[in-house]
C-alpha atoms as a PDB file:
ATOM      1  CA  UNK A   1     137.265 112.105  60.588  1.00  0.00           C
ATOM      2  CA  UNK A   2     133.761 112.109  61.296  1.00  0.00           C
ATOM      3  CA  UNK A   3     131.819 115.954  61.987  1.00  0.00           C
ATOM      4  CA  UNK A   4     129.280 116.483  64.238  1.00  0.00           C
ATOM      5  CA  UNK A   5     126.226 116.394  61.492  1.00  0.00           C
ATOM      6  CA  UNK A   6     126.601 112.730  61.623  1.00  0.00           C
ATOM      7  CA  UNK A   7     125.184 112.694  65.452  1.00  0.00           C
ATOM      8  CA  UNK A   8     122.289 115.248  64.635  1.00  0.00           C
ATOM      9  CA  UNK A   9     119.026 113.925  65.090  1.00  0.00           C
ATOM     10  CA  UNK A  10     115.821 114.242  63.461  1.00  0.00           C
ATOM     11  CA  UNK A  11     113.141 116.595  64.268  1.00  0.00           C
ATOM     12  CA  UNK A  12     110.607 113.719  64.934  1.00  0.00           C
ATOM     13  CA  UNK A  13     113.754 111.816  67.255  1.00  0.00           C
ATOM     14  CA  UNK A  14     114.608 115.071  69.099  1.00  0.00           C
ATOM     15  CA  UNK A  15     110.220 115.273  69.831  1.00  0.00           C
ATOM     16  CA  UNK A  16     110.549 111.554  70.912  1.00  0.00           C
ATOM     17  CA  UNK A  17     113.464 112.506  72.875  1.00  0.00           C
ATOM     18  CA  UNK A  18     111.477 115.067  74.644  1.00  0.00           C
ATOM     19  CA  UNK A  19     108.417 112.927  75.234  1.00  0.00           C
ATOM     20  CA  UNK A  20     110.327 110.260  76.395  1.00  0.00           C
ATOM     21  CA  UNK A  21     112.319 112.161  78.837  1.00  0.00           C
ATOM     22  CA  UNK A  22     108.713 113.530  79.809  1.00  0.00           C
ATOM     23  CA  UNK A  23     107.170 110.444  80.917  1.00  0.00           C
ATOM     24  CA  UNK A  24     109.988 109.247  82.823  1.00  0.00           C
ATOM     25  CA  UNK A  25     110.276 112.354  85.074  1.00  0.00           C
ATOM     26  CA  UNK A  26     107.096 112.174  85.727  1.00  0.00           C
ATOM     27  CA  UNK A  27     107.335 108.209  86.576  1.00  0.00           C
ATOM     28  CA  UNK A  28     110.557 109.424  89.023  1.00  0.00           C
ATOM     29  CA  UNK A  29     108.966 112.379  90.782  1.00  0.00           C
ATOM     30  CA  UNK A  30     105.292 111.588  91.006  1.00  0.00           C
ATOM     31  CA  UNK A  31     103.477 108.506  93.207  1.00  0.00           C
ATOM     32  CA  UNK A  32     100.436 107.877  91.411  1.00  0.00           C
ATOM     33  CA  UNK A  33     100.565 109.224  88.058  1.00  0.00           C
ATOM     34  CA  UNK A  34      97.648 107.978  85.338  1.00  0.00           C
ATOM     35  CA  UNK A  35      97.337 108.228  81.310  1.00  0.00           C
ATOM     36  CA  UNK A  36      94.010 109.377  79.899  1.00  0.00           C
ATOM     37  CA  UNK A  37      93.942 106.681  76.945  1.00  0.00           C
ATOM     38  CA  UNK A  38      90.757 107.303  74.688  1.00  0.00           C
ATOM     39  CA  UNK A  39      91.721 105.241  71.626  1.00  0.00           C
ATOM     40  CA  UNK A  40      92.220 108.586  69.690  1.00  0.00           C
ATOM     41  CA  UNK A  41      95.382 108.948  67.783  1.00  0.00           C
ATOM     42  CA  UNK A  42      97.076 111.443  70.064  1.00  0.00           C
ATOM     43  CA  UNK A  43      96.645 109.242  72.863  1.00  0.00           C
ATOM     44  CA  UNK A  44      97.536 106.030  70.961  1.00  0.00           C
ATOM     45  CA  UNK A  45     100.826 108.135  70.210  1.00  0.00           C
ATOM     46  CA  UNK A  46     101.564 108.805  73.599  1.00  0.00           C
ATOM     47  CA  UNK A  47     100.860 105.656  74.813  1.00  0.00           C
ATOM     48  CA  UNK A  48     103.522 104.055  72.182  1.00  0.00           C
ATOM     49  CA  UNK A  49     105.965 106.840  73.772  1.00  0.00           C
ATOM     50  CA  UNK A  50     105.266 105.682  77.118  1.00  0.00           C
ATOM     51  CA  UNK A  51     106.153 102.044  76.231  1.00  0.00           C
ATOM     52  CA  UNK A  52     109.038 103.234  74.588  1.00  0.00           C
ATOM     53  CA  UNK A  53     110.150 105.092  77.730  1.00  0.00           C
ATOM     54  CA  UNK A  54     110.066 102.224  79.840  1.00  0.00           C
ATOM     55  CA  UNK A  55     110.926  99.045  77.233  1.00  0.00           C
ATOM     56  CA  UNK A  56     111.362  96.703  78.312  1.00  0.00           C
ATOM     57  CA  UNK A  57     109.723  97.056  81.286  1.00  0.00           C
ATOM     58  CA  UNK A  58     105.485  97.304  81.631  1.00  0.00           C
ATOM     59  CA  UNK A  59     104.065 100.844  81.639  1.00  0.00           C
ATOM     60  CA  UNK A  60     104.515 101.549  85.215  1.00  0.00           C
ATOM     61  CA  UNK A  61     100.527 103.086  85.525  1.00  0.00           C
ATOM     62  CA  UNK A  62      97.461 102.700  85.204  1.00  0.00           C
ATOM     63  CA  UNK A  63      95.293 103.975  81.885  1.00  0.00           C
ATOM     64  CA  UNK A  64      92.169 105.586  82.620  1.00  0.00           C
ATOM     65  CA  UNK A  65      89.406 106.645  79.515  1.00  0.00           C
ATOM     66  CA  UNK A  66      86.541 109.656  80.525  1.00  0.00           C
ATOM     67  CA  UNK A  67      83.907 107.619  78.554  1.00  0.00           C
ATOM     68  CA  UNK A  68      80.474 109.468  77.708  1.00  0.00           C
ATOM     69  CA  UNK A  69      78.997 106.919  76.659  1.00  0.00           C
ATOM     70  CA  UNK A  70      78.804 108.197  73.398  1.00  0.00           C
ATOM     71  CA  UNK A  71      81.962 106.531  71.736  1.00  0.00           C
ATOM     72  CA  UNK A  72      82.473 105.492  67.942  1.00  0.00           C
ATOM     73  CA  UNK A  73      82.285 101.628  68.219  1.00  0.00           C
ATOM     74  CA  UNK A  74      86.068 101.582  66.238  1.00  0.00           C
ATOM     75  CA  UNK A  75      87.526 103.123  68.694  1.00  0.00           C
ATOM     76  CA  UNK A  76      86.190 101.679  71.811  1.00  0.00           C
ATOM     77  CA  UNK A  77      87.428  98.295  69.844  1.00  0.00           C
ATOM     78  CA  UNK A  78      90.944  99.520  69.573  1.00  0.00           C
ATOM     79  CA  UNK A  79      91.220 101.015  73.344  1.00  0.00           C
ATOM     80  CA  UNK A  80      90.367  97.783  74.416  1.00  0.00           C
ATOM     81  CA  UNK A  81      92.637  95.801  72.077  1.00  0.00           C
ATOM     82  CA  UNK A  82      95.832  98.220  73.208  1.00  0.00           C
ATOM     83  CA  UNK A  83      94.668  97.550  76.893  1.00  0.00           C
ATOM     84  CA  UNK A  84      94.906  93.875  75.734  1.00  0.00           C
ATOM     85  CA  UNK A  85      97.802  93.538  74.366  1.00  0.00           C
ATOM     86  CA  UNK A  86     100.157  95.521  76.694  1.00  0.00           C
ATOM     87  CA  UNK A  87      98.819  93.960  79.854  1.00  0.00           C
ATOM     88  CA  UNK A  88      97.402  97.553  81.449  1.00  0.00           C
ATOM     89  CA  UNK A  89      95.231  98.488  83.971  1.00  0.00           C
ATOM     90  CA  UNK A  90      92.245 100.246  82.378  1.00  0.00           C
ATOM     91  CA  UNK A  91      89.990 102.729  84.527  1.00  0.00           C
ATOM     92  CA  UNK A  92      86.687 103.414  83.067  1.00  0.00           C
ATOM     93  CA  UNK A  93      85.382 106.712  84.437  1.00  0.00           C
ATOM     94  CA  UNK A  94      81.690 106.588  83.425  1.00  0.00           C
ATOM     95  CA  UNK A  95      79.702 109.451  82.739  1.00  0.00           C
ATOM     96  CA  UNK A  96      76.766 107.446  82.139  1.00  0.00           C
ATOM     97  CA  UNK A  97      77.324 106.196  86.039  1.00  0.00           C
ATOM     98  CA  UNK A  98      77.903 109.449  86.997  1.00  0.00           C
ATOM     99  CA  UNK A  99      74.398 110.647  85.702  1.00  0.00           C
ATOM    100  CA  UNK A 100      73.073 107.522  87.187  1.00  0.00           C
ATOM    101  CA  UNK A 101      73.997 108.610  90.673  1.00  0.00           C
ATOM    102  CA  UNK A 102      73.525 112.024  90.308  1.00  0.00           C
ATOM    103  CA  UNK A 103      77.092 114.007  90.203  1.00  0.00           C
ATOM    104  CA  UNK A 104      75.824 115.124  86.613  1.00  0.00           C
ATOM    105  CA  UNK A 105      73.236 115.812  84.697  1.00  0.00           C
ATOM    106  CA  UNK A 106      72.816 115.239  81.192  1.00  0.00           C
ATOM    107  CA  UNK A 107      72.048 118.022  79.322  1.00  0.00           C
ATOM    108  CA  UNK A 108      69.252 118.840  77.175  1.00  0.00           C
ATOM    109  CA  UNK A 109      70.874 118.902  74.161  1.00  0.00           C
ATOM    110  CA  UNK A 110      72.272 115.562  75.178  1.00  0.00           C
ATOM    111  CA  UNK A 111      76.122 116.657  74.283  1.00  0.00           C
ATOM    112  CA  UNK A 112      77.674 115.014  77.001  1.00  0.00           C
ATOM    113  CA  UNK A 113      81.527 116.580  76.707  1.00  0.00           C
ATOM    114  CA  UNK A 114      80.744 119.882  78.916  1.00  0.00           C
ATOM    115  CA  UNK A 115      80.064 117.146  81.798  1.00  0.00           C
ATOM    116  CA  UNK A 116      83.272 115.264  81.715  1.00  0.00           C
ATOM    117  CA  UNK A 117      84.905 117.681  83.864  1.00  0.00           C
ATOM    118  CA  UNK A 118      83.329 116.483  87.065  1.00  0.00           C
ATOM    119  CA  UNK A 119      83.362 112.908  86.257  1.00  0.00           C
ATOM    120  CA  UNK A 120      87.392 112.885  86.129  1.00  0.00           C
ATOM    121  CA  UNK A 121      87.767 115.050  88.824  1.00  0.00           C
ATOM    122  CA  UNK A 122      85.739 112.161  90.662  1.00  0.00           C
ATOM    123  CA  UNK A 123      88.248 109.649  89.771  1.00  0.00           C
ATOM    124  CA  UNK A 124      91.023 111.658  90.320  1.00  0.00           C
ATOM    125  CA  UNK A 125      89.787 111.974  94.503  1.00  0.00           C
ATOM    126  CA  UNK A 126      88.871 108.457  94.205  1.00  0.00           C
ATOM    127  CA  UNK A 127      92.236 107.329  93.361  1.00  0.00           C
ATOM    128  CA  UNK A 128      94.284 109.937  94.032  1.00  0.00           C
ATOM    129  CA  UNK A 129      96.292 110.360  91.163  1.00  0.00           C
ATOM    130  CA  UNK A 130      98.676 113.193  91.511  1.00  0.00           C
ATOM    131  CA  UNK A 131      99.549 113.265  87.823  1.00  0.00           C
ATOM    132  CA  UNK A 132      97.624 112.944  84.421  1.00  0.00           C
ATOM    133  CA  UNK A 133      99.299 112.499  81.554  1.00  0.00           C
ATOM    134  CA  UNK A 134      96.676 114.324  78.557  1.00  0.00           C
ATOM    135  CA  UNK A 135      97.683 114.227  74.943  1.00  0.00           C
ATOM    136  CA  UNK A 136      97.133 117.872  74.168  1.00  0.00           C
ATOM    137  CA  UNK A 137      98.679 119.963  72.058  1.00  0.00           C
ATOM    138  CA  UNK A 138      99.564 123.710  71.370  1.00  0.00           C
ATOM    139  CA  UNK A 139      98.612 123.261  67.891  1.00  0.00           C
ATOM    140  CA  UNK A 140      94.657 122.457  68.384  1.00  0.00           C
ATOM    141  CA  UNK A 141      93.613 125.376  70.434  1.00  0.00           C
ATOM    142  CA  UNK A 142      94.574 128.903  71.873  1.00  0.00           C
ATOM    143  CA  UNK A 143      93.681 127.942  75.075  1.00  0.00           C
ATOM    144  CA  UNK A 144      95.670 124.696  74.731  1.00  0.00           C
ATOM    145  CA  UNK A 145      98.533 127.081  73.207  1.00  0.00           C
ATOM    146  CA  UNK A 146      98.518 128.447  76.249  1.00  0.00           C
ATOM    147  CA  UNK A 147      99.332 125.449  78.990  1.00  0.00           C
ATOM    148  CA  UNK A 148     102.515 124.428  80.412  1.00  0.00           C
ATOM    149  CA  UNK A 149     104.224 120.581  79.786  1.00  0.00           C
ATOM    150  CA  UNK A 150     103.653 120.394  83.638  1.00  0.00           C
ATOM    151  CA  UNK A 151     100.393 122.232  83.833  1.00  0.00           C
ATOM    152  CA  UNK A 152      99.339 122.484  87.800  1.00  0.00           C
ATOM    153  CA  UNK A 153      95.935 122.277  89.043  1.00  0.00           C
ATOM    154  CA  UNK A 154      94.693 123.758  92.251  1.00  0.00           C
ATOM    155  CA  UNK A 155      92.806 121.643  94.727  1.00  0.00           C
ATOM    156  CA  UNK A 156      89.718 122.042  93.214  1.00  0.00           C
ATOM    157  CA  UNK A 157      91.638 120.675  89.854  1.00  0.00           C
ATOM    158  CA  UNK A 158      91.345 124.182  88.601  1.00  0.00           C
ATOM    159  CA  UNK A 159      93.656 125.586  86.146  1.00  0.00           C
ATOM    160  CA  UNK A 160      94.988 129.209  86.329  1.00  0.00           C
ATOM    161  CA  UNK A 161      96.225 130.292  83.051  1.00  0.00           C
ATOM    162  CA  UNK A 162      98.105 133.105  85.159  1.00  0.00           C
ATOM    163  CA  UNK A 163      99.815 131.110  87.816  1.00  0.00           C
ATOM    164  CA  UNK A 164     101.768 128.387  85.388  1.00  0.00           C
ATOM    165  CA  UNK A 165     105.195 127.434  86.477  1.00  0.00           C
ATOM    166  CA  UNK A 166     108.548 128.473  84.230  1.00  0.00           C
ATOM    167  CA  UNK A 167     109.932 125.449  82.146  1.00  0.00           C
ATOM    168  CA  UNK A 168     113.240 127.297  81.547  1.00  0.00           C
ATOM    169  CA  UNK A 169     115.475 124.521  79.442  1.00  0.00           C
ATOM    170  CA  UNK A 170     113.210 121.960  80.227  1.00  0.00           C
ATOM    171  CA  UNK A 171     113.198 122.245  84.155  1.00  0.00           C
ATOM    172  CA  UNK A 172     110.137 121.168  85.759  1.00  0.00           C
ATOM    173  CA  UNK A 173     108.422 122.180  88.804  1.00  0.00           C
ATOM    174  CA  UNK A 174     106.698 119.101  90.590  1.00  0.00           C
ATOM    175  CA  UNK A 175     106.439 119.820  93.682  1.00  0.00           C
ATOM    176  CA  UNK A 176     102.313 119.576  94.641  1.00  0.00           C
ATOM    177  CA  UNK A 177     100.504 120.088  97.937  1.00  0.00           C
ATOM    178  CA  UNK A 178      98.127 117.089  99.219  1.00  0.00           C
ATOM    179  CA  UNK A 179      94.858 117.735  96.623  1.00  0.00           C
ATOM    180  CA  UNK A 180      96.815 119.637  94.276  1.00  0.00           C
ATOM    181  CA  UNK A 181      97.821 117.653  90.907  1.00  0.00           C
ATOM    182  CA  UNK A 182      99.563 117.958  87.574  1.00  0.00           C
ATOM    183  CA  UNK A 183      98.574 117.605  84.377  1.00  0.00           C
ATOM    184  CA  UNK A 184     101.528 116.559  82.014  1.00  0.00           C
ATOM    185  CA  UNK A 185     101.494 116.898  78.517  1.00  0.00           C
ATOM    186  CA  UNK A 186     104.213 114.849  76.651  1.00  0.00           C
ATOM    187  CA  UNK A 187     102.933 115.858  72.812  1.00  0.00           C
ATOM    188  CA  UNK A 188     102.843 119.580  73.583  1.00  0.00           C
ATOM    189  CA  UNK A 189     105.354 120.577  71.636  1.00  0.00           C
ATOM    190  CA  UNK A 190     103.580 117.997  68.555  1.00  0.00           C
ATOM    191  CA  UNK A 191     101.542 119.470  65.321  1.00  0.00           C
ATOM    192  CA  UNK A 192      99.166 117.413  63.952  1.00  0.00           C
ATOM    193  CA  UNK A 193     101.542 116.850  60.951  1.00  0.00           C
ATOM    194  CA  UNK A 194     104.365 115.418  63.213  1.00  0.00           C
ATOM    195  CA  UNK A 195     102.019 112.785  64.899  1.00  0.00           C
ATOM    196  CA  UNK A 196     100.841 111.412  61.412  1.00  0.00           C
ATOM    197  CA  UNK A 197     104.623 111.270  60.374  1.00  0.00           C
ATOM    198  CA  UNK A 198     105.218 109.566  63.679  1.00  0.00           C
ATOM    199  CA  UNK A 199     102.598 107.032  63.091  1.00  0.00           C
ATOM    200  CA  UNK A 200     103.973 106.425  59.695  1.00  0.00           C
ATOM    201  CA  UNK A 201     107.834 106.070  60.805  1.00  0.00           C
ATOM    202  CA  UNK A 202     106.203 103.485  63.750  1.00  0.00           C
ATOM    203  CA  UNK A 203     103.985 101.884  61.888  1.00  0.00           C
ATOM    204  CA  UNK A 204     101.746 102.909  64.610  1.00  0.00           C
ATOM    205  CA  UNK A 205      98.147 100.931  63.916  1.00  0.00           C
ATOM    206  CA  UNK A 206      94.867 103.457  64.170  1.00  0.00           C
ATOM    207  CA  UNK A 207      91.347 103.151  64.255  1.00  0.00           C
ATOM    208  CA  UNK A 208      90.011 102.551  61.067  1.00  0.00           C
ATOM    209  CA  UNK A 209      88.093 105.743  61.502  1.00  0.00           C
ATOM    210  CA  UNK A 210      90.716 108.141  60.886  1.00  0.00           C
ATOM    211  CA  UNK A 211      90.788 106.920  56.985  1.00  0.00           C
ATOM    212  CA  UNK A 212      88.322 107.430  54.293  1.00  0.00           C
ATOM    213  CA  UNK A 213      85.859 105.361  54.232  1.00  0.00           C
ATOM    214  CA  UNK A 214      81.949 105.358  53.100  1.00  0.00           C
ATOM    215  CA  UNK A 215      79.496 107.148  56.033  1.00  0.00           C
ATOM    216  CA  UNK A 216      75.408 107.868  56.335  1.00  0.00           C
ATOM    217  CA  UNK A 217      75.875 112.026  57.403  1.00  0.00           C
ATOM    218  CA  UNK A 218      74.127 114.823  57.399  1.00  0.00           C
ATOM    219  CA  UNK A 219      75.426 118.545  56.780  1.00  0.00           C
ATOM    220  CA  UNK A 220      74.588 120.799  60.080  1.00  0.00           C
ATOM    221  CA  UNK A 221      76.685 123.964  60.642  1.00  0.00           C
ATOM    222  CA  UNK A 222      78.616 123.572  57.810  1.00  0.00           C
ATOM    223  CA  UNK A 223      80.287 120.143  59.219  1.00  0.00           C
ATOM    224  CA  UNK A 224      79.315 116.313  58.685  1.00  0.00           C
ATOM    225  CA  UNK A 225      77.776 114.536  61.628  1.00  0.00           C
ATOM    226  CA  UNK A 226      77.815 110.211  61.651  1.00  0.00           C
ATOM    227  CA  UNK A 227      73.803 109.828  61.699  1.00  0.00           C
ATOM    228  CA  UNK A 228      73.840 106.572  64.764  1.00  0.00           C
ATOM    229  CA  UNK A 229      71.238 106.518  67.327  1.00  0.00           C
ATOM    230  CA  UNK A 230      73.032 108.592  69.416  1.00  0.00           C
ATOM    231  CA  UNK A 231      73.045 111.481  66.678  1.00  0.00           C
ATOM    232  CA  UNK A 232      69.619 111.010  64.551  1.00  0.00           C
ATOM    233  CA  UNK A 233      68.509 113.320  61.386  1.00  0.00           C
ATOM    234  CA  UNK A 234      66.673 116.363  62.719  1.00  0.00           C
ATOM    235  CA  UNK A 235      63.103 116.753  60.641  1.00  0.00           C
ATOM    236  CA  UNK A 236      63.865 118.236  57.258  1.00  0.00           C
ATOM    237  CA  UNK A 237      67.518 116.713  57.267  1.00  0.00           C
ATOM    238  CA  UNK A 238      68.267 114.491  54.571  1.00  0.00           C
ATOM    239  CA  UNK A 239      70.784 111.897  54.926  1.00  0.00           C
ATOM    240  CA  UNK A 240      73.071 110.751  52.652  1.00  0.00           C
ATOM    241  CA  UNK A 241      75.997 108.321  52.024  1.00  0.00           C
ATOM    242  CA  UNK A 242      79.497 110.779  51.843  1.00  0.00           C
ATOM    243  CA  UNK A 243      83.093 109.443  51.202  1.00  0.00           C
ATOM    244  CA  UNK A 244      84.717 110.705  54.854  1.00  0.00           C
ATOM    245  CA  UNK A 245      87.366 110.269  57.786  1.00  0.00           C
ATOM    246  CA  UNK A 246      87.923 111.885  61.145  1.00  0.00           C
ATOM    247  CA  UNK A 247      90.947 113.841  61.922  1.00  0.00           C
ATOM    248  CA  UNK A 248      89.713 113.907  65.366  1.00  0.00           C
ATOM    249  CA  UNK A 249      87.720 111.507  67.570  1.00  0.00           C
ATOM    250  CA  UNK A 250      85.618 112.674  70.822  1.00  0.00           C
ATOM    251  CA  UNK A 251      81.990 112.199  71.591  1.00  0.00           C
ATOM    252  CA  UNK A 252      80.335 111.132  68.671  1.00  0.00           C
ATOM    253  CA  UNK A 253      77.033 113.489  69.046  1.00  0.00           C
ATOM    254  CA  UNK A 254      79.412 116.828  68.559  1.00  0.00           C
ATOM    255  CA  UNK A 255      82.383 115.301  66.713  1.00  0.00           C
ATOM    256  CA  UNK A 256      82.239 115.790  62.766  1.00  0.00           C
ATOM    257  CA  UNK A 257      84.020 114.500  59.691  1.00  0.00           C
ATOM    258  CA  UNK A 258      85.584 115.829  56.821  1.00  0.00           C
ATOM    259  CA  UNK A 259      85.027 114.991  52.803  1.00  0.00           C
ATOM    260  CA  UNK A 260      88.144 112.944  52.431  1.00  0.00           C
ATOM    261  CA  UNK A 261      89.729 110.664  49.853  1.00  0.00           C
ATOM    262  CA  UNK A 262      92.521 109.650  52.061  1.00  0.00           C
ATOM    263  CA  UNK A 263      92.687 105.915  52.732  1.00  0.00           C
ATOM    264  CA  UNK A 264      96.504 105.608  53.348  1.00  0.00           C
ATOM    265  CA  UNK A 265      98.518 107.518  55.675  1.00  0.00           C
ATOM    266  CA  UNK A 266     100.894 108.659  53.059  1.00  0.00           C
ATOM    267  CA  UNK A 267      97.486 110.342  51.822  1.00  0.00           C
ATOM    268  CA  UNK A 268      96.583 111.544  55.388  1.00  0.00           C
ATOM    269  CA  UNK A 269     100.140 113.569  55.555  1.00  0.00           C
ATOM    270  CA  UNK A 270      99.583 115.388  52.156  1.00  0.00           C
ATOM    271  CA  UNK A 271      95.964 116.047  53.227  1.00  0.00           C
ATOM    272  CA  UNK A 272      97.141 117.366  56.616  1.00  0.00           C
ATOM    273  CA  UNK A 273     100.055 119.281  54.813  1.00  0.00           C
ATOM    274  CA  UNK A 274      97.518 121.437  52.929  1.00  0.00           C
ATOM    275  CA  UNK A 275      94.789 122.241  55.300  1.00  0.00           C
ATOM    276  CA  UNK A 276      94.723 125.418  56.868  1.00  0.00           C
ATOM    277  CA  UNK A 277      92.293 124.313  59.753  1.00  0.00           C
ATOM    278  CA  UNK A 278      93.353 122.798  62.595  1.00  0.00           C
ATOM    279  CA  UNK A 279      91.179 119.483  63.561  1.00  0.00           C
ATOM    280  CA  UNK A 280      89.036 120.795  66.538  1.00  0.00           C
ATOM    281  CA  UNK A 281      88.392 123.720  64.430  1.00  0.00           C
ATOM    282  CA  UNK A 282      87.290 121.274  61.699  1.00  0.00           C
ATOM    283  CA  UNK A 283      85.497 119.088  63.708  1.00  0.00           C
ATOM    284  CA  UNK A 284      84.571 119.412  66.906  1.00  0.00           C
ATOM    285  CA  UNK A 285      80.923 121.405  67.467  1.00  0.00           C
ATOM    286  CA  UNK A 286      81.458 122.150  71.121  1.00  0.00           C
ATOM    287  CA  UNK A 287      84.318 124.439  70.759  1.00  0.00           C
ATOM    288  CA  UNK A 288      82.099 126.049  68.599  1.00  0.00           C
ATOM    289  CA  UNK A 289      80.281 127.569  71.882  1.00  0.00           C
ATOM    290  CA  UNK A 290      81.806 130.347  72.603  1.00  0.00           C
ATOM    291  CA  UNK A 291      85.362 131.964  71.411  1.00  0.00           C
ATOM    292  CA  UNK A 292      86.478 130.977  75.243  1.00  0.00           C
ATOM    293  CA  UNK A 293      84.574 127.435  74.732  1.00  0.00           C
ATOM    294  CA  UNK A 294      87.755 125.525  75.965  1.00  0.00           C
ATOM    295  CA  UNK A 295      89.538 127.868  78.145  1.00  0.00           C
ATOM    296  CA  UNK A 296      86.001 128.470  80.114  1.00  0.00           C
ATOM    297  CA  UNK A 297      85.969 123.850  80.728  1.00  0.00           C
ATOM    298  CA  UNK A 298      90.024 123.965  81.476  1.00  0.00           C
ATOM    299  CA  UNK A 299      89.836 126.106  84.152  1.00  0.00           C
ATOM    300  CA  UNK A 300      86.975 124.287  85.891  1.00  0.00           C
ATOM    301  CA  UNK A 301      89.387 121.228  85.282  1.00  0.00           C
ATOM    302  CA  UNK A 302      88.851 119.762  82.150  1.00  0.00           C
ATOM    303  CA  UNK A 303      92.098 118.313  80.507  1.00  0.00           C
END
């Protein structure tokens, strides 16, 4: 006689579960919903979810990446190669175009993340997409920690961190006025720890950036910075060759590395396991800003 331990499920299945059942209310209730696919892990993850949730149909959307123009060249590879080989429709939401033609302007310290916000609010009216599905999680960030699955956006693709909907047992509220949107995040419920056991139980493939491998840097702020063109040694900065990987991957003028040894994934999870910072904390120099760095871009729509 069997018991009912033999139908429990693990705690990466019951995420899945969750993810899965994510996307595909979103998919039923929604008429133009969109996936922000960087090439990052977190968004490689939830695109595998999404594929999962409607296999063995296509992905029923669109893909659209916020690109600064500042992109590690092993990731821009890989976006493209995903958008390749699952036959998707890839929006390219320029910020370099958008300085071009005025909506921005670049900044003088040439960090271009803090104007991304109005650049996908552009493409958002242009296309009207309803929904975006963001791979955020509570994990990275208090003001992250602090969003809904369903996280609704005024017209002005604001967010309100005091006017979010309930999500008592999973129920979500879609209902959105013309202008109004959603954004949806299926990994909120993820730590960094459960996507890298994800990948491994997938065999999900990553940029080759996110293991150890041999980098020019230089030490500013106490983190490592990739010296490129886009990011050259200030005067009095001596470069040198360091042994690194990225846990995260962003703009590569304020995204750092870490020292790392790790060349496997098995050695990625025991690295992960032991760390006591998350990877935005680790890593990324403009949430470094201000305490309310993130918080301050979400509510003027950043995802």
């Amino acid at each position: 006689m069997s018991s009912t331990a033999d139908y429990r499920v693990s705690h990466l299945d019951a995420l899945e579960a969750e993810s899965v059942f994510v996307f595909r209310e979103v998919a039923a209730e929604f008429e133009r919903p969109c996936l922000l696919f960087s090439g990052g892990k977190d968004s490689i993850v939830m695109l595998h979810l999404a594929a999962k949730a409607f296999a063995p149909g296509p992905i029923p959307f669109p893909v659209m990446h916020v690109d600064t123009g500042h992109n590690f060249d092993e990731v821009l590879d890989y976006r493209d190669r995903c958008v390749a080989e699952l036959s998707l429709q890839l929006i390219v939401a320029s910020v370099q175009e958008a300085i071009d033609r005025g909506l921005v302007v670049e900044p003088p310290t040439g960090m271009r993340n803090p104007i991304q916000t109005p650049v996908l609010l552009d493409a958002v009216e242009k296309h009207r997409f309803d929904s975006l599905f963001g791979g955020a999680r509570r994990d990275e960030e208090k003001a992250r920690a602090k969003e809904r699955v369903f996280s609704f956006r005024d017209e002005f693709g604001q967010w309100d961190p005091k006017n979010q909907r309930p999500e008592l047992w999973s129920l979500y509220n879609s209902r959105v006025h013309p202008g109004e949107s959603i954004r949806v995040f299926p990994l909120s419920n993820w730590t960094e720890l459960d996507i890298w056991h994800y990948i491994a139980q997938e065999s999900v493939g990553l940029p080759s950036i996110y293991f150890a491998h041999e980098r020019e840097v230089v030490e500013r702020d106490t983190m490592l910075y990739a010296v490129n063109d886009l990011l050259p040694a200030r005067p009095g900065e001596q470069p040198f060759v360091e042994k690194v990987r990225y846990r995260t991957v962003g703009d590569a003028t304020c995204t750092a590395a870490v020292r790392s040894d790790a060349d496997t994934i098995d050695q990625v999870i025991a690295e992960v396991a032991a760390t006591r910072i998350t990877e935005r904390g680790a890593t990324r120099g403009d949430d470094k800003v201000s305490e309310a760095a993130m918080e301050d871009r979400k509510k003027e729509g950043y995802f």
